[in-house]
Each structure stands twice: as C-alpha cells, then as structure tokens.
Protein backbone atom coordinates (compact mmCIF):
# COMPACT_ATOMS: atom_id res chain seq x y z
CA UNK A 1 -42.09 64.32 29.13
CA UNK A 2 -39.80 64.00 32.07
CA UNK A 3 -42.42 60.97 33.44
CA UNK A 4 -42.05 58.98 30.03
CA UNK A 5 -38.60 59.16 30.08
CA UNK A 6 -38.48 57.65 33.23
CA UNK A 7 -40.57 54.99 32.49
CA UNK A 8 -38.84 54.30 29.32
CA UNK A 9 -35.66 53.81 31.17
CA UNK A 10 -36.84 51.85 34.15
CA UNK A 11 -37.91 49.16 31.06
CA UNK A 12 -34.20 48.72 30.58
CA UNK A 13 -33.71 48.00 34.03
CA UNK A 14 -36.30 44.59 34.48
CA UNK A 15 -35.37 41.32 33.80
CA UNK A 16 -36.12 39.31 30.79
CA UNK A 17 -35.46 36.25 32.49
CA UNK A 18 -37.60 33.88 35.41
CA UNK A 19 -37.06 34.79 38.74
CA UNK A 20 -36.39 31.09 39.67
CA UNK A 21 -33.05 30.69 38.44
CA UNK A 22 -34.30 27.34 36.72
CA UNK A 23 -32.50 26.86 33.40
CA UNK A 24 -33.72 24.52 31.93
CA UNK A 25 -31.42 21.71 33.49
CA UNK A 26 -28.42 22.91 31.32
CA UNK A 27 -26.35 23.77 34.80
CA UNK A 28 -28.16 21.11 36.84
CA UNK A 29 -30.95 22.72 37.67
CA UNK A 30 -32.82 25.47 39.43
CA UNK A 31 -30.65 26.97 42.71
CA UNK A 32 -27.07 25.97 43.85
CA UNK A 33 -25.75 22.67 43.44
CA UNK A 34 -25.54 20.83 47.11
CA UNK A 35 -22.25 21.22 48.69
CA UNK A 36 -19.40 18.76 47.57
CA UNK A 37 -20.42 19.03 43.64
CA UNK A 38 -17.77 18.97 41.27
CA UNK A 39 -18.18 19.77 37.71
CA UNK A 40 -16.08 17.76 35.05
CA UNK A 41 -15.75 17.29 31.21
CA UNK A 42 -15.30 13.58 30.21
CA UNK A 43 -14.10 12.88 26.36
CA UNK A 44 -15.04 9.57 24.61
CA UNK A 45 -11.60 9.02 23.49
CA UNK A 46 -9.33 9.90 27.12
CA UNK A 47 -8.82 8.16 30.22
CA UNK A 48 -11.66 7.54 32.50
CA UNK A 49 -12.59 10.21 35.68
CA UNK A 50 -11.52 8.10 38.49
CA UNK A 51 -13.26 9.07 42.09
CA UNK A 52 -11.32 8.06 45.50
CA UNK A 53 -11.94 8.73 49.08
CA UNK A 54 -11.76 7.22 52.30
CA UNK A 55 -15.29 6.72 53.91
CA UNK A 56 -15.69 7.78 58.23
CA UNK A 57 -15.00 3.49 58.85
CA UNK A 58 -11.74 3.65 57.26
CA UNK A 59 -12.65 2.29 53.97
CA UNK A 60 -11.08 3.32 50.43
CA UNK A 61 -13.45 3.74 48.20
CA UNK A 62 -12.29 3.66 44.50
CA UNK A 63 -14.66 3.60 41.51
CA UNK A 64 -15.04 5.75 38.15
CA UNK A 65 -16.33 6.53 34.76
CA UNK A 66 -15.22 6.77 31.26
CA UNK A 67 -17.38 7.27 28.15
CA UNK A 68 -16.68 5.24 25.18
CA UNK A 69 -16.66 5.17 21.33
CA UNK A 70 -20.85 4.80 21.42
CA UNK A 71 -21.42 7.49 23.87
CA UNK A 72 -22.31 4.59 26.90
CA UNK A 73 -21.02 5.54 30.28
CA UNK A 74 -18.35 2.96 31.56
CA UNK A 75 -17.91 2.37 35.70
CA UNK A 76 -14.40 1.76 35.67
CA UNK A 77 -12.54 -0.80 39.46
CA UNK A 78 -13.28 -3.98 40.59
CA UNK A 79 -17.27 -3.49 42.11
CA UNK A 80 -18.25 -0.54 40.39
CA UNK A 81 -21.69 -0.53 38.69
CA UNK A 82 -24.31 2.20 37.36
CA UNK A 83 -27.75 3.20 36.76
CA UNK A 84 -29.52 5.51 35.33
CA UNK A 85 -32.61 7.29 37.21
CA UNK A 86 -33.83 8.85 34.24
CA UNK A 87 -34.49 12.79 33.71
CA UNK A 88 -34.14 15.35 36.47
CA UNK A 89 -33.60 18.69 37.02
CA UNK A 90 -30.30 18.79 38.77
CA UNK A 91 -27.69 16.50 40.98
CA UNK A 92 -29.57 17.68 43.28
CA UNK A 93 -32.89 15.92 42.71
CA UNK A 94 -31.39 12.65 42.96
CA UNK A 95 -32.50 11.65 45.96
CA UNK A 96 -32.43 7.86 46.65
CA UNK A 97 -30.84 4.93 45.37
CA UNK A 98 -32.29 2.51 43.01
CA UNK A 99 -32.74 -1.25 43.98
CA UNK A 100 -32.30 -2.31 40.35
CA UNK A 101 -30.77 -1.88 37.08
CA UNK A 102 -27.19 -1.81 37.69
CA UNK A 103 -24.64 -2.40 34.94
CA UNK A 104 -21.14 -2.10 34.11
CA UNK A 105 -22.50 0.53 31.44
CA UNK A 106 -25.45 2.70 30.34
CA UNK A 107 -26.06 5.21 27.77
CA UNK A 108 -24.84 9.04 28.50
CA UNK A 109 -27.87 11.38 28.23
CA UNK A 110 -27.97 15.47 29.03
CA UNK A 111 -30.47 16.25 31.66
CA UNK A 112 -30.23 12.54 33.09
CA UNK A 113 -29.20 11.41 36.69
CA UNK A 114 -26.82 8.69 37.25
CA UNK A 115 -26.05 6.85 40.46
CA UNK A 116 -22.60 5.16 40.69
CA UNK A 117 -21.97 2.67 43.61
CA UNK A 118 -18.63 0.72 44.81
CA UNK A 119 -17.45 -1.07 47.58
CA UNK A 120 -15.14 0.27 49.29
CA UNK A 121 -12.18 -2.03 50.76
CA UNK A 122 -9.48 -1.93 53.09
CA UNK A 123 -6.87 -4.47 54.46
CA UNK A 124 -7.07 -5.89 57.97
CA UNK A 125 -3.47 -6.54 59.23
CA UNK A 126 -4.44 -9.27 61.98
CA UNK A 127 -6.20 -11.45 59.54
CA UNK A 128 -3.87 -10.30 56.24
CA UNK A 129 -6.77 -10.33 54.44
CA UNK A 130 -9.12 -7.61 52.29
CA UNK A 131 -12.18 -6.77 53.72
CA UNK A 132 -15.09 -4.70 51.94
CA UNK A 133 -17.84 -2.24 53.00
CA UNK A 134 -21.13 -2.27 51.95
CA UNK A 135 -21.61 -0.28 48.54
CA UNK A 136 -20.92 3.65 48.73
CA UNK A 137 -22.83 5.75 46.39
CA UNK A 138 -22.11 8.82 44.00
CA UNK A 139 -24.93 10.61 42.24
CA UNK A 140 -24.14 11.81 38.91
CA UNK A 141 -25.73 15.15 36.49
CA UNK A 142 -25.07 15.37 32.95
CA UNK A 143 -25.26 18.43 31.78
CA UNK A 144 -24.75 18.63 28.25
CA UNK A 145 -22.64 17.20 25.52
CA UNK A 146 -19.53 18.19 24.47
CA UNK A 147 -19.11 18.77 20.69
CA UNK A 148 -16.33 18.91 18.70
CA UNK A 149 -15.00 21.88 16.15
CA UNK A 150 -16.38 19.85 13.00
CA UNK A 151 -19.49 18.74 14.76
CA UNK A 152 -20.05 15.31 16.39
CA UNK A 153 -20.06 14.22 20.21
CA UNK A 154 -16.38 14.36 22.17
CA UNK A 155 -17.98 13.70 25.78
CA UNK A 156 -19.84 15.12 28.02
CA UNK A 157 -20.18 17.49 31.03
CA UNK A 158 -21.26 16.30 34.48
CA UNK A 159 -21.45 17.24 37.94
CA UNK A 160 -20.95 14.71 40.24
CA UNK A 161 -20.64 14.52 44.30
CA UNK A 162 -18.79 11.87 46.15
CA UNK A 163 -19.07 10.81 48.22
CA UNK A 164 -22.87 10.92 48.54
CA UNK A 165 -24.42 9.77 51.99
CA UNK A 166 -27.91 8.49 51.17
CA UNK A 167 -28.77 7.46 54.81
C-alpha cells in the first residue's frame, strides 16, 4: 500500500510540459532571448517606438516603428526601411540580413522576423557638413497581437535588439 502511494504521488511531481522550453514561438522561441533584447507593446493608434544609439565610429543611429490603422508595420526617420524574413522561432533565429525587399512598410505578423536598417549620421565640424554610415541593422520578433477588451487588433508585442551587429 505504502509503494502505491508513493508512486501515486511521485505522478504529481513530473512535468506535463517538453523539456525544451520551446513554446511554440509565443515568447520568441525555445531558450533565452540573446542579450540586449527588449520586449515592447506597440498600439496601432499611438506614437511610433523610436530606437537611438550611438554606433563604436561615433555615429547616431536613429530609426523606428509604428503600426498603423491596417495592421502594416511603419519604419519611422529619414533612411529607415524594413523587411520581413518570414516565420521563425525567436529574435534569435534571425541570423543574417536580407539583400532585398526593403520598404517603408510591411504587414505585422505573430511568429514573424523583421529586420529594420538605418543609416546612421553624424556631423563633421571641419567640413560643416552631415556625413552617414553605412546601414545599421535591428532584428525584430513579434510575438503576438494585442487585442482589445471588445475584441479586434490594438498592436502588437515584439522583442527587438538594437543595435544588432551582423558582421
């Protein structure tokens, strides 16, 4: 009696769930998120999420996103573009930038990778004029949706990291 009690209660002690801590994409995928990700809800009717550093040259970087009315993801400054890389498991399989496809805008999906690029800029005294970097990069997760109290899309949530260093 004593055995089958034991065994009875050791059932309430396994896991129900996969050992691989995949879920299904809805936290951007299996394992941790790679260091520097930042989680953020976006609504289709508020300001846009605007992203700034200052790269290791000494460029500012300045680019961003909005969502609008239809749900399409906006890249908000002057040089800012982005493409979608289609469905993936987490920020963190996004692992190289596309050569094509860029667009001011593209539609906002849950469980799709983004890449957001802009050139960064800063302004050279001796000359007195503006002077711009190559394109820097930010990969972009969306994780779900965000629905509102009577139903209907509001936004979304996404993890994104910026900046990203693809070399």
């Amino acid at each position: 009696m004593a055995a089958l009690f034991v065994a009875a209660l050791s059932l309430g002690f396994t896991s129900c769930g996969d050992d691989d801590d995949s879920d299904g994409g809805k936290t951007g995928g299996s394992g941790s998120d790679p260091s520097g990700t930042i989680t953020a809800n976006i609504r289709n009717d508020g300001p846009e999420l605007s992203i700034y550093w200052e790269d290791e040259e000494g460029f500012s970087v300045s680019t961003g996103l909005s969502i609008n009315d239809a749900n399409n993801f906006e890249a908000y400054y002057y040089n800012s573009e982005i493409v979608c890389v289609g469905k993936v498991s987490g920020i963190g399989s996004i692992k190289k930038v596309p050569q094509s496809g860029w667009s001011g805008t593209c539609a906002v999906q849950p469980g799709y990778g983004y890449v957001l690029r802009a050139k960064g800029y800063r302004f050279n005294s001796n000359t007195e004029r503006s002077e711009y970097s190559d394109y820097r990069y930010v990969r972009v997760y969306v994780v779900d949706y965000m629905e509102g109290t009577s139903g209907g899309i509001i936004g979304a949530t996404i993890k994104y990291q910026a900046p990203w260093d693809v070399r």
